[in-house]
PDB file of N, CA and C in Angstrom:
ATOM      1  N   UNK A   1       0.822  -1.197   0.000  1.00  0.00           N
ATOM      2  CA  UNK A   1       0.000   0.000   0.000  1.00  0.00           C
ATOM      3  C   UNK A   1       0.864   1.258   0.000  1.00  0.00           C
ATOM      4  N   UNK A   2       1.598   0.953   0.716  1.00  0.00           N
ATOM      5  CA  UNK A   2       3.022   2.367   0.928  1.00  0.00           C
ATOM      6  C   UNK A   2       3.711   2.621  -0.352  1.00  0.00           C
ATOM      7  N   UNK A   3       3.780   1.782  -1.338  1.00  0.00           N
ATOM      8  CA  UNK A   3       4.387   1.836  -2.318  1.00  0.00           C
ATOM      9  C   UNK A   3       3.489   2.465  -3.393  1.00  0.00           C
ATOM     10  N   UNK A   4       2.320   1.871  -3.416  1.00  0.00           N
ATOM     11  CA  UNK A   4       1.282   2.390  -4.547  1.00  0.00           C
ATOM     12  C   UNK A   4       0.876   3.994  -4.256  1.00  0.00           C
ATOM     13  N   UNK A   5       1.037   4.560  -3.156  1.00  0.00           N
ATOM     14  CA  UNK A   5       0.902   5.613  -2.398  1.00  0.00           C
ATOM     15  C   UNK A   5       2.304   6.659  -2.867  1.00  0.00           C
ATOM     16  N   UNK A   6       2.954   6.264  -2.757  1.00  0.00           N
ATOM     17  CA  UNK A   6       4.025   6.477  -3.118  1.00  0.00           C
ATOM     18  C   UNK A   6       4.645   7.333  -4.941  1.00  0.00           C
ATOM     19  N   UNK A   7       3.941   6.092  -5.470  1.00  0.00           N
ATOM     20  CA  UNK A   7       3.887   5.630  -7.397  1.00  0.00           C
ATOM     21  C   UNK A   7       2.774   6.981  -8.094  1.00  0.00           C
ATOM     22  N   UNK A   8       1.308   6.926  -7.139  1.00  0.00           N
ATOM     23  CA  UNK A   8       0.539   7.813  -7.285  1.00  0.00           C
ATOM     24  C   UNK A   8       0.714   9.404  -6.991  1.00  0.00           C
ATOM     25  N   UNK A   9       1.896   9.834  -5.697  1.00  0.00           N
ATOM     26  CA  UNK A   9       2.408  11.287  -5.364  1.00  0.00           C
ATOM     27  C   UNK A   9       3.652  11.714  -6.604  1.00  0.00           C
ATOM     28  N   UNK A  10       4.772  10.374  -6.864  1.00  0.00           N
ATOM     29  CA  UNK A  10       5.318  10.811  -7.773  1.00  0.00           C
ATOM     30  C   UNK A  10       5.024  11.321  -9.468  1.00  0.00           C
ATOM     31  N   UNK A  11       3.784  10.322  -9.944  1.00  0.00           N
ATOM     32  CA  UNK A  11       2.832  10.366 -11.247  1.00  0.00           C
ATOM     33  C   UNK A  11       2.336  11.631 -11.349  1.00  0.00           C
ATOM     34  N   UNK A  12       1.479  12.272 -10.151  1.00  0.00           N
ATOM     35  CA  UNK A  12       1.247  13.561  -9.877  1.00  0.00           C
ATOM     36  C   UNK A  12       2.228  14.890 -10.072  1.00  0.00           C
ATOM     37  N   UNK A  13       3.137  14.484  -9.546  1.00  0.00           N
ATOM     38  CA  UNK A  13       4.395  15.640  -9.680  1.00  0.00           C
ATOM     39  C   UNK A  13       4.784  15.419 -10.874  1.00  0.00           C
ATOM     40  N   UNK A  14       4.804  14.446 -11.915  1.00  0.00           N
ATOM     41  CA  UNK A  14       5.304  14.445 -13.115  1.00  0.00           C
ATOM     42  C   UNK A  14       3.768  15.142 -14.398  1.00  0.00           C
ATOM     43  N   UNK A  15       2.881  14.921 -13.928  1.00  0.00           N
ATOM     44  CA  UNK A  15       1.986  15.660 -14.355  1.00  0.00           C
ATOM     45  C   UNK A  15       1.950  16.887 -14.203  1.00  0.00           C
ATOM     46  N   UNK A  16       2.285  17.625 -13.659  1.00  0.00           N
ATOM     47  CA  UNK A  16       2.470  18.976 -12.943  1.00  0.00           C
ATOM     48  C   UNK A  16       3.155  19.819 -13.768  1.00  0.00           C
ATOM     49  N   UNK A  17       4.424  18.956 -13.658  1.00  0.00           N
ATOM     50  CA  UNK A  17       5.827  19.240 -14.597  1.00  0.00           C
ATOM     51  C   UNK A  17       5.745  19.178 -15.750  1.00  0.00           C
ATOM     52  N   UNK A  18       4.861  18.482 -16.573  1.00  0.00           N
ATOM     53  CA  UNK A  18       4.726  18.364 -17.654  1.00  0.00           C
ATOM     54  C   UNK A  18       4.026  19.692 -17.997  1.00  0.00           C
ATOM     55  N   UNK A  19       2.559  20.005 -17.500  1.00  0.00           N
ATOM     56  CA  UNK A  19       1.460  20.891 -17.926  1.00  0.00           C
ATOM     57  C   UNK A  19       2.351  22.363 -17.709  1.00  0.00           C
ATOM     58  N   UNK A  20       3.490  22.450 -16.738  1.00  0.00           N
ATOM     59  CA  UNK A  20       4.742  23.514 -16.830  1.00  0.00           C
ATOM     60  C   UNK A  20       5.085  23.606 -18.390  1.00  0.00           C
ATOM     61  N   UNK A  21       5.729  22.440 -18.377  1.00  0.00           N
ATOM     62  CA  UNK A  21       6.547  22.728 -19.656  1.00  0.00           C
ATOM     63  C   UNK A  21       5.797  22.946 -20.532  1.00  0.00           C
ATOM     64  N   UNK A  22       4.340  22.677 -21.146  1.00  0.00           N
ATOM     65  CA  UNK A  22       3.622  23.082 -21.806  1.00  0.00           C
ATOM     66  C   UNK A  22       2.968  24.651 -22.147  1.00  0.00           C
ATOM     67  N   UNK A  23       2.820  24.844 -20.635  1.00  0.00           N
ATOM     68  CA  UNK A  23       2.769  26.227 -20.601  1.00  0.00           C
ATOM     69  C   UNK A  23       3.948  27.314 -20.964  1.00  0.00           C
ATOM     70  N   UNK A  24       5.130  26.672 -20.794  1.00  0.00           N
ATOM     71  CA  UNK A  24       6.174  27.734 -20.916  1.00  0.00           C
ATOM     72  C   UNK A  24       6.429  27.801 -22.590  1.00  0.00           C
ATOM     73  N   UNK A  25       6.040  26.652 -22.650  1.00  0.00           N
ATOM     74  CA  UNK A  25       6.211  26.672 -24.529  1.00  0.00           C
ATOM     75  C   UNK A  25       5.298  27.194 -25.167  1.00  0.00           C
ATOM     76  N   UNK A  26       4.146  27.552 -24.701  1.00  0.00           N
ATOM     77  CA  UNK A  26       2.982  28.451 -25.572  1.00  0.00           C
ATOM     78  C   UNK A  26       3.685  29.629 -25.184  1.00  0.00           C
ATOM     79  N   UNK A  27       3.764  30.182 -24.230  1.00  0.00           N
ATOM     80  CA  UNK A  27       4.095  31.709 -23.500  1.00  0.00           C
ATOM     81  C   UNK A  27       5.371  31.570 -24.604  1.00  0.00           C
ATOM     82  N   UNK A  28       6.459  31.086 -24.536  1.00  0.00           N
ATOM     83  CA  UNK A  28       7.450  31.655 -25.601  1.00  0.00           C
ATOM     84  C   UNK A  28       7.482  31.733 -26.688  1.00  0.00           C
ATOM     85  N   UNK A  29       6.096  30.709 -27.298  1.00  0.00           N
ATOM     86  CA  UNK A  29       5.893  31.233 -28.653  1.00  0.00           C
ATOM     87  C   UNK A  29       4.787  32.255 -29.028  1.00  0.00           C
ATOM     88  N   UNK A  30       3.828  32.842 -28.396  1.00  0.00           N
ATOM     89  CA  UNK A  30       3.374  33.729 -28.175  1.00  0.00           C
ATOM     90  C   UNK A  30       4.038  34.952 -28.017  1.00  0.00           C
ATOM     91  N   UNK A  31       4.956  34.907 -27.348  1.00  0.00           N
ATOM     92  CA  UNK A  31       5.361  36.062 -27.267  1.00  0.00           C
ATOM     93  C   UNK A  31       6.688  36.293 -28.238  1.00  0.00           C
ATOM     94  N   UNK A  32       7.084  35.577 -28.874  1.00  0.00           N
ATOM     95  CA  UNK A  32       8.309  35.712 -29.910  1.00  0.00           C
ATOM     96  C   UNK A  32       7.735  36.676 -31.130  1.00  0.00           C
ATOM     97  N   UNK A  33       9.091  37.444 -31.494  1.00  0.00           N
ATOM     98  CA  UNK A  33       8.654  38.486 -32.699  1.00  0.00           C
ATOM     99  C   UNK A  33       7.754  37.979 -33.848  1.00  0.00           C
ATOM    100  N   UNK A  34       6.901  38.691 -34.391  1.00  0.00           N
ATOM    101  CA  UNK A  34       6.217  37.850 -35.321  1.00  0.00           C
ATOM    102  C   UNK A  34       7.244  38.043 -36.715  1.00  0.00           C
ATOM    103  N   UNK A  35       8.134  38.582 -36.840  1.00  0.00           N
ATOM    104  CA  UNK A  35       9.081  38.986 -38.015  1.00  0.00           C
ATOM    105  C   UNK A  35      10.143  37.888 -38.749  1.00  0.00           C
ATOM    106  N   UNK A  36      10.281  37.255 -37.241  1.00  0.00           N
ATOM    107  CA  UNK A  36      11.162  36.104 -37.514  1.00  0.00           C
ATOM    108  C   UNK A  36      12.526  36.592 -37.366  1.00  0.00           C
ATOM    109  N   UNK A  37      13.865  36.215 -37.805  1.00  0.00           N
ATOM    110  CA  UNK A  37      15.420  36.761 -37.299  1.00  0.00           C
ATOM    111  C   UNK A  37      15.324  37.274 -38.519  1.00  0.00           C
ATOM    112  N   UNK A  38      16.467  38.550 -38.367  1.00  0.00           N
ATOM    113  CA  UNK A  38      16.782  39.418 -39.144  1.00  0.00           C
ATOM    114  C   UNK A  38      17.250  38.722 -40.746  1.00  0.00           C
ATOM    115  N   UNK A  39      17.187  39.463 -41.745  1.00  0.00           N
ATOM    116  CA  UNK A  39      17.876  38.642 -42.860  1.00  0.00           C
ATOM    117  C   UNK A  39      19.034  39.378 -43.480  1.00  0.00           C
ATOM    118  N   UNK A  40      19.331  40.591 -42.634  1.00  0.00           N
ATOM    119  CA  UNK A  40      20.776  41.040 -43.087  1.00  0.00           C
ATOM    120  C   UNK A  40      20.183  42.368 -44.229  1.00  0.00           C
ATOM    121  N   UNK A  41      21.584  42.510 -45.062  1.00  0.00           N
ATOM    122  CA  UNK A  41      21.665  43.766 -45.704  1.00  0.00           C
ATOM    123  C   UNK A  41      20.838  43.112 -47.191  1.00  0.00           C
ATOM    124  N   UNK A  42      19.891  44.001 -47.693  1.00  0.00           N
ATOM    125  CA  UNK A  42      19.108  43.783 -49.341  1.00  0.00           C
ATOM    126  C   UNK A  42      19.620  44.566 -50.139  1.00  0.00           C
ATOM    127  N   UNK A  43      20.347  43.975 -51.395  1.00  0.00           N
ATOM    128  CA  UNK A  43      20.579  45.308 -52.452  1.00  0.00           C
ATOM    129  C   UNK A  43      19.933  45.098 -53.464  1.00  0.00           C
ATOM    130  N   UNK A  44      19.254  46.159 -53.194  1.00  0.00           N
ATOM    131  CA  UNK A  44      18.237  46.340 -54.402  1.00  0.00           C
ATOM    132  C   UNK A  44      18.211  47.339 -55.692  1.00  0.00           C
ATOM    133  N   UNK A  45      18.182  46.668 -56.295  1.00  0.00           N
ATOM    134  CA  UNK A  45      18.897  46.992 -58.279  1.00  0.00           C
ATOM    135  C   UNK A  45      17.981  48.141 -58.438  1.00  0.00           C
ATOM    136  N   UNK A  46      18.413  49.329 -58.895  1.00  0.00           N
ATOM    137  CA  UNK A  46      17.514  50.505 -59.747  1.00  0.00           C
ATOM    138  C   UNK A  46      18.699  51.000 -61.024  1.00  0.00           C
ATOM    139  N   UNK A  47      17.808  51.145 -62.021  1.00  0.00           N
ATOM    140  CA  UNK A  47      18.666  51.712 -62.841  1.00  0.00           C
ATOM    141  C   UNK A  47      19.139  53.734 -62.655  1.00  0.00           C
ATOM    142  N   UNK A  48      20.442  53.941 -63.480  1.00  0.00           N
ATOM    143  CA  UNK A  48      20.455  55.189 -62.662  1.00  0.00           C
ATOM    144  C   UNK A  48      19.874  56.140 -63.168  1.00  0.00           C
ATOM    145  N   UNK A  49      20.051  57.217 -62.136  1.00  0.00           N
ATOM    146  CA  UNK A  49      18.872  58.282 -61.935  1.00  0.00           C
ATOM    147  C   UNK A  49      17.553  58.217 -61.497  1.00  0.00           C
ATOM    148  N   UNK A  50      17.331  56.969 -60.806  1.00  0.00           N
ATOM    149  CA  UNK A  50      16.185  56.397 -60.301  1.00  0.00           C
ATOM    150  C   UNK A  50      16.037  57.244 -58.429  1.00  0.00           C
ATOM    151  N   UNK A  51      15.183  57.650 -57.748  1.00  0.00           N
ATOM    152  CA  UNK A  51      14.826  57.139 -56.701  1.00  0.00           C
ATOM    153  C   UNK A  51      14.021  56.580 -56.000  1.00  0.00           C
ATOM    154  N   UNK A  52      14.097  56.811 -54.398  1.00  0.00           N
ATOM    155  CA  UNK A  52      13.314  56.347 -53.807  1.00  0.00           C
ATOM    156  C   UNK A  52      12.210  57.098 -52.924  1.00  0.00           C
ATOM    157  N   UNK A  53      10.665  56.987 -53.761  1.00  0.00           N
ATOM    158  CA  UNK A  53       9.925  57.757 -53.699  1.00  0.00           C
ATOM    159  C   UNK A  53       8.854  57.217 -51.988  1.00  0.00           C
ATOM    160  N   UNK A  54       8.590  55.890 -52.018  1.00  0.00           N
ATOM    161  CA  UNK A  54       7.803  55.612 -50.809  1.00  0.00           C
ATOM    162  C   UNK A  54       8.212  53.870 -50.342  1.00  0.00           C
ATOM    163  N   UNK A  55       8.504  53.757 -48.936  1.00  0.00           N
ATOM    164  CA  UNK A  55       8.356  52.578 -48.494  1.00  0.00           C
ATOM    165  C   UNK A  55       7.720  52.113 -47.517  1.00  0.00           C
ATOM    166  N   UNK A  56       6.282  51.136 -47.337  1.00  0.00           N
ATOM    167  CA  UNK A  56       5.741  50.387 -46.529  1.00  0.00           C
ATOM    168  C   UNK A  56       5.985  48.990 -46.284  1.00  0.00           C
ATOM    169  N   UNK A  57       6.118  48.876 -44.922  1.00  0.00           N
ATOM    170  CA  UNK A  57       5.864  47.344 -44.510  1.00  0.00           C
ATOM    171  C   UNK A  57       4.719  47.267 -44.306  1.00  0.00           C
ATOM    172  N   UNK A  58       4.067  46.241 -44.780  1.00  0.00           N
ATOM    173  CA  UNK A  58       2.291  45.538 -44.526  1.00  0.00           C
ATOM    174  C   UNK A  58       2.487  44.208 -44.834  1.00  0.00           C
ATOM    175  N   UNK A  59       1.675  42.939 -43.889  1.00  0.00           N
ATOM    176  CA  UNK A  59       1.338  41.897 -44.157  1.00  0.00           C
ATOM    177  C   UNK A  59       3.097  41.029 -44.247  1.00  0.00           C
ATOM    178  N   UNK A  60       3.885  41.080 -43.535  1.00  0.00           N
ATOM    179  CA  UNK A  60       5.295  40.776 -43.710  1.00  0.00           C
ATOM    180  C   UNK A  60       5.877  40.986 -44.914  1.00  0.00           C
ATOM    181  N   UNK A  61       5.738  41.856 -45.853  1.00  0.00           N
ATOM    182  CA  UNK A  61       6.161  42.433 -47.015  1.00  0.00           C
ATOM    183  C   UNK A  61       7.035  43.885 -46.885  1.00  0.00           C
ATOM    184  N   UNK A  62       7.860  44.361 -47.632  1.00  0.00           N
ATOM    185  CA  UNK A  62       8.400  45.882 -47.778  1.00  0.00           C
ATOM    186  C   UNK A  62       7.619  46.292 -49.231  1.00  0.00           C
ATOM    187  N   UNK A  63       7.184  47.005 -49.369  1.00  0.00           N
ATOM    188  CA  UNK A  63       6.647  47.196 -50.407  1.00  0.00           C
ATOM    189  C   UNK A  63       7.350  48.952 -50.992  1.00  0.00           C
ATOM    190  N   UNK A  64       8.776  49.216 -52.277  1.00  0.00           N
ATOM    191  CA  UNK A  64       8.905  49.914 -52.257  1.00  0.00           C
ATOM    192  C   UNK A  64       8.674  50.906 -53.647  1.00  0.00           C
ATOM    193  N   UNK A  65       8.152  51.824 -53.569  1.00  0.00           N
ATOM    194  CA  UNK A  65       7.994  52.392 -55.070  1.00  0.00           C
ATOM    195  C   UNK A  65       9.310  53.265 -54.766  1.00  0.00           C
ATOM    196  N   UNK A  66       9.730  53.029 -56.548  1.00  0.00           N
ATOM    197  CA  UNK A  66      10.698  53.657 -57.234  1.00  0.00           C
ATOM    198  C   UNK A  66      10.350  55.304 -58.340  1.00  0.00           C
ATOM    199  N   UNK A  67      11.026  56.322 -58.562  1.00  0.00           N
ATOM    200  CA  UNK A  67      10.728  57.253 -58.994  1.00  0.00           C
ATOM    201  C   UNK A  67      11.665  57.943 -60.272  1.00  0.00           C
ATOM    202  N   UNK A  68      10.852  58.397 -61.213  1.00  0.00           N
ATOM    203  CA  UNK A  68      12.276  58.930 -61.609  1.00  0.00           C
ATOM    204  C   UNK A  68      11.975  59.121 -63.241  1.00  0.00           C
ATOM    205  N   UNK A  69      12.641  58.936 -64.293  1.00  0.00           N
ATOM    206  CA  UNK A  69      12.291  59.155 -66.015  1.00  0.00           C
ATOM    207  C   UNK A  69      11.816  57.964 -66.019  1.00  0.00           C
ATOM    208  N   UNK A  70      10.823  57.878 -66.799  1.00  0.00           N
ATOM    209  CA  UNK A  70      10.230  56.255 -67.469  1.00  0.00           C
ATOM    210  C   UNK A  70      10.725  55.913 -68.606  1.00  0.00           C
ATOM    211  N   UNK A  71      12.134  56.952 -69.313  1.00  0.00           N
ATOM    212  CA  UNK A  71      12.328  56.450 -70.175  1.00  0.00           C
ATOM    213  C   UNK A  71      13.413  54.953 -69.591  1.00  0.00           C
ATOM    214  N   UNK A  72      13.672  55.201 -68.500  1.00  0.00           N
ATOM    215  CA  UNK A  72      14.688  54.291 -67.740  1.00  0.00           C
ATOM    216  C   UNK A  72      14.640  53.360 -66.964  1.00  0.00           C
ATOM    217  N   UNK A  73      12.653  53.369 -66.801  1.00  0.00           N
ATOM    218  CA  UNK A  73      12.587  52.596 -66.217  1.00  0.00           C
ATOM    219  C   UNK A  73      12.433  52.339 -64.495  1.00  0.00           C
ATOM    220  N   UNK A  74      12.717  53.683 -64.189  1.00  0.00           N
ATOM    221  CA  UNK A  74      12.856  54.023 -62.894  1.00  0.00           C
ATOM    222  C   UNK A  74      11.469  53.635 -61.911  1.00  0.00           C
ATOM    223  N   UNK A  75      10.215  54.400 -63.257  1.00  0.00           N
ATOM    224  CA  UNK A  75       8.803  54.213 -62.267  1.00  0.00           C
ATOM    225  C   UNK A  75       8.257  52.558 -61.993  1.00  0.00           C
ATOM    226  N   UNK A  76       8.472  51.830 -60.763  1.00  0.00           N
ATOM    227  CA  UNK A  76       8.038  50.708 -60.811  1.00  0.00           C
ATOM    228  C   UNK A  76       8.015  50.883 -58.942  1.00  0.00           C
ATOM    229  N   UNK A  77       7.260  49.447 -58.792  1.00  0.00           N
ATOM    230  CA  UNK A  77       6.804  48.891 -57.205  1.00  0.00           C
ATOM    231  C   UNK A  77       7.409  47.410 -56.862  1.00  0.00           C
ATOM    232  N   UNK A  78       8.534  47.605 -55.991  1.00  0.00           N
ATOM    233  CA  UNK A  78       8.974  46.475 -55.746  1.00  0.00           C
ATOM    234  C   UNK A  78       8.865  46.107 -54.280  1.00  0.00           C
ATOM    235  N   UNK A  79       8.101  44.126 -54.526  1.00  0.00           N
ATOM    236  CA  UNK A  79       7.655  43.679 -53.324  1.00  0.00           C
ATOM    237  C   UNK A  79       8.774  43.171 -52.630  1.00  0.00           C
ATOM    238  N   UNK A  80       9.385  43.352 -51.041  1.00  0.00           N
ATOM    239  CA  UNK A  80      10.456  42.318 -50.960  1.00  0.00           C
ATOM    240  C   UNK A  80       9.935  41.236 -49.674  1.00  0.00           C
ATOM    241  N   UNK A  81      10.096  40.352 -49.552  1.00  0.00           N
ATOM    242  CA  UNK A  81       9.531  39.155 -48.363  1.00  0.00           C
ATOM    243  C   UNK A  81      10.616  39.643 -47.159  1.00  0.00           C
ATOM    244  N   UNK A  82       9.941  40.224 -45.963  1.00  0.00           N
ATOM    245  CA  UNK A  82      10.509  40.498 -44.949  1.00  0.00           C
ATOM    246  C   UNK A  82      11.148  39.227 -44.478  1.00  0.00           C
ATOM    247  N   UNK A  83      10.462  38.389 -44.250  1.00  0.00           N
ATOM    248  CA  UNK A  83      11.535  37.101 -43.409  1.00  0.00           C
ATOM    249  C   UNK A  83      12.380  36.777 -44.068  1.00  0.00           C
ATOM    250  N   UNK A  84      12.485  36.948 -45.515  1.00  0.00           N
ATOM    251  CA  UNK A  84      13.886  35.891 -46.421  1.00  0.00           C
ATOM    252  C   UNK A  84      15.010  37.532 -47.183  1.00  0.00           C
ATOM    253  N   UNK A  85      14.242  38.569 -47.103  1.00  0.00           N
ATOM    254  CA  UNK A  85      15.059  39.281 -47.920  1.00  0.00           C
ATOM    255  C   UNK A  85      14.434  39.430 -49.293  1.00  0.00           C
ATOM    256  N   UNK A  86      13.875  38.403 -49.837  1.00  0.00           N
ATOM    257  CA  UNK A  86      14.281  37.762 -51.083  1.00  0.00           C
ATOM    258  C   UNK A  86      12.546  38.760 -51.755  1.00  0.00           C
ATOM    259  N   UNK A  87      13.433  39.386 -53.164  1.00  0.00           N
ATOM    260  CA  UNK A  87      12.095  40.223 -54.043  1.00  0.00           C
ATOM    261  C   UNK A  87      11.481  39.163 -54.562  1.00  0.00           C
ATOM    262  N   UNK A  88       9.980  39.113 -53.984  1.00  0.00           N
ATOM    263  CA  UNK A  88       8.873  38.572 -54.984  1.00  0.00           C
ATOM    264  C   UNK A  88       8.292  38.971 -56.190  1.00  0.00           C
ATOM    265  N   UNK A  89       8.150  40.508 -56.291  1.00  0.00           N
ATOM    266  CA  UNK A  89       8.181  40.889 -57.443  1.00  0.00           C
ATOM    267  C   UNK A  89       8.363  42.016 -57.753  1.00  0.00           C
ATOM    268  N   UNK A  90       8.120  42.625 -58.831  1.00  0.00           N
ATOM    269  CA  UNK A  90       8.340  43.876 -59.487  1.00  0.00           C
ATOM    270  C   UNK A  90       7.365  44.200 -60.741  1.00  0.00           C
ATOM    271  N   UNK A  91       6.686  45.150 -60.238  1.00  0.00           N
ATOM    272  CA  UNK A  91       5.467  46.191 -60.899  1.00  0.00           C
ATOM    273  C   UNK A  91       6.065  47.403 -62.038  1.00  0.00           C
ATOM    274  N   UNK A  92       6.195  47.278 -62.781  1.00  0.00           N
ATOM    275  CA  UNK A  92       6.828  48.287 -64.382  1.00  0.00           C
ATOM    276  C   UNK A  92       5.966  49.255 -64.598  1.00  0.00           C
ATOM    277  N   UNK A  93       5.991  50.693 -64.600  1.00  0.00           N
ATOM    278  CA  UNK A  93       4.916  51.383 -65.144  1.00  0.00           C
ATOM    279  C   UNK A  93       5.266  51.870 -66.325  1.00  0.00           C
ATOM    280  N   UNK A  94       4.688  51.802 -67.090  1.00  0.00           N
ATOM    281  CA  UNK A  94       5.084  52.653 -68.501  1.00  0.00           C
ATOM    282  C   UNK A  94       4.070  53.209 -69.542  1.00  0.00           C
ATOM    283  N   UNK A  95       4.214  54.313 -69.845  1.00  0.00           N
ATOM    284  CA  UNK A  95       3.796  55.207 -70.528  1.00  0.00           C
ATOM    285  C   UNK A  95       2.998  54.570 -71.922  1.00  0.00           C
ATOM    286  N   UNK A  96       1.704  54.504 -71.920  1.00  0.00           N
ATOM    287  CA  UNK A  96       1.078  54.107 -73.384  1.00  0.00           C
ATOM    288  C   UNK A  96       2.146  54.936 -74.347  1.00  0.00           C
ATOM    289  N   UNK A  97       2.078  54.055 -75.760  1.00  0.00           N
ATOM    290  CA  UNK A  97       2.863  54.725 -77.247  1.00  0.00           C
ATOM    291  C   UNK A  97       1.807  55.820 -77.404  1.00  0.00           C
TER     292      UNK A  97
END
């Protein structure tokens, strides 16, 4: 009886410990940046005489418009993926003939 008494206080404390560690693992992922780790320096290609007219982050995206002669190519909207760095795309504006 001393033993089963025993089997049942330790089972308990390991239940305990467990529903801990469970909890500490929601709380740290809850509370971790939603951005993810940094991805370092982006170089991003404009042809010259181009600038840089507006930049938003929305929805984990940079979203930046470019400014400048359209004969060059300058006017366009480029998307870049905040967590990887990496451009998804690029928007061209150009002038009807």
């Amino acid at each position: 009886m001393q033993t089963l008494k025993i089997l049942v206080i330790v089972m308990g404390g390991l239940i305990v410990v467990a529903l801990a560690l469970v909890a500490y693992g929601l709380v740290s992922r809850l509370s971790a940046p939603a951005g993810g780790p940094a991805f370092g320096d982006v170089m991003l290609d404009l042809p010259a005489g181009c600038r840089l007219a507006a930049a938003e982050a929305r929805d984990g995206r940079l979203i930046v418009r470019a400014d400048g002669p359209a004969e060059r190519g300058c006017q366009q909207v480029v998307v870049i993926d905040l967590a990887s760095g990496r451009v998804q795309g690029r928007v061209q504006l150009r002038t009807a003939p």
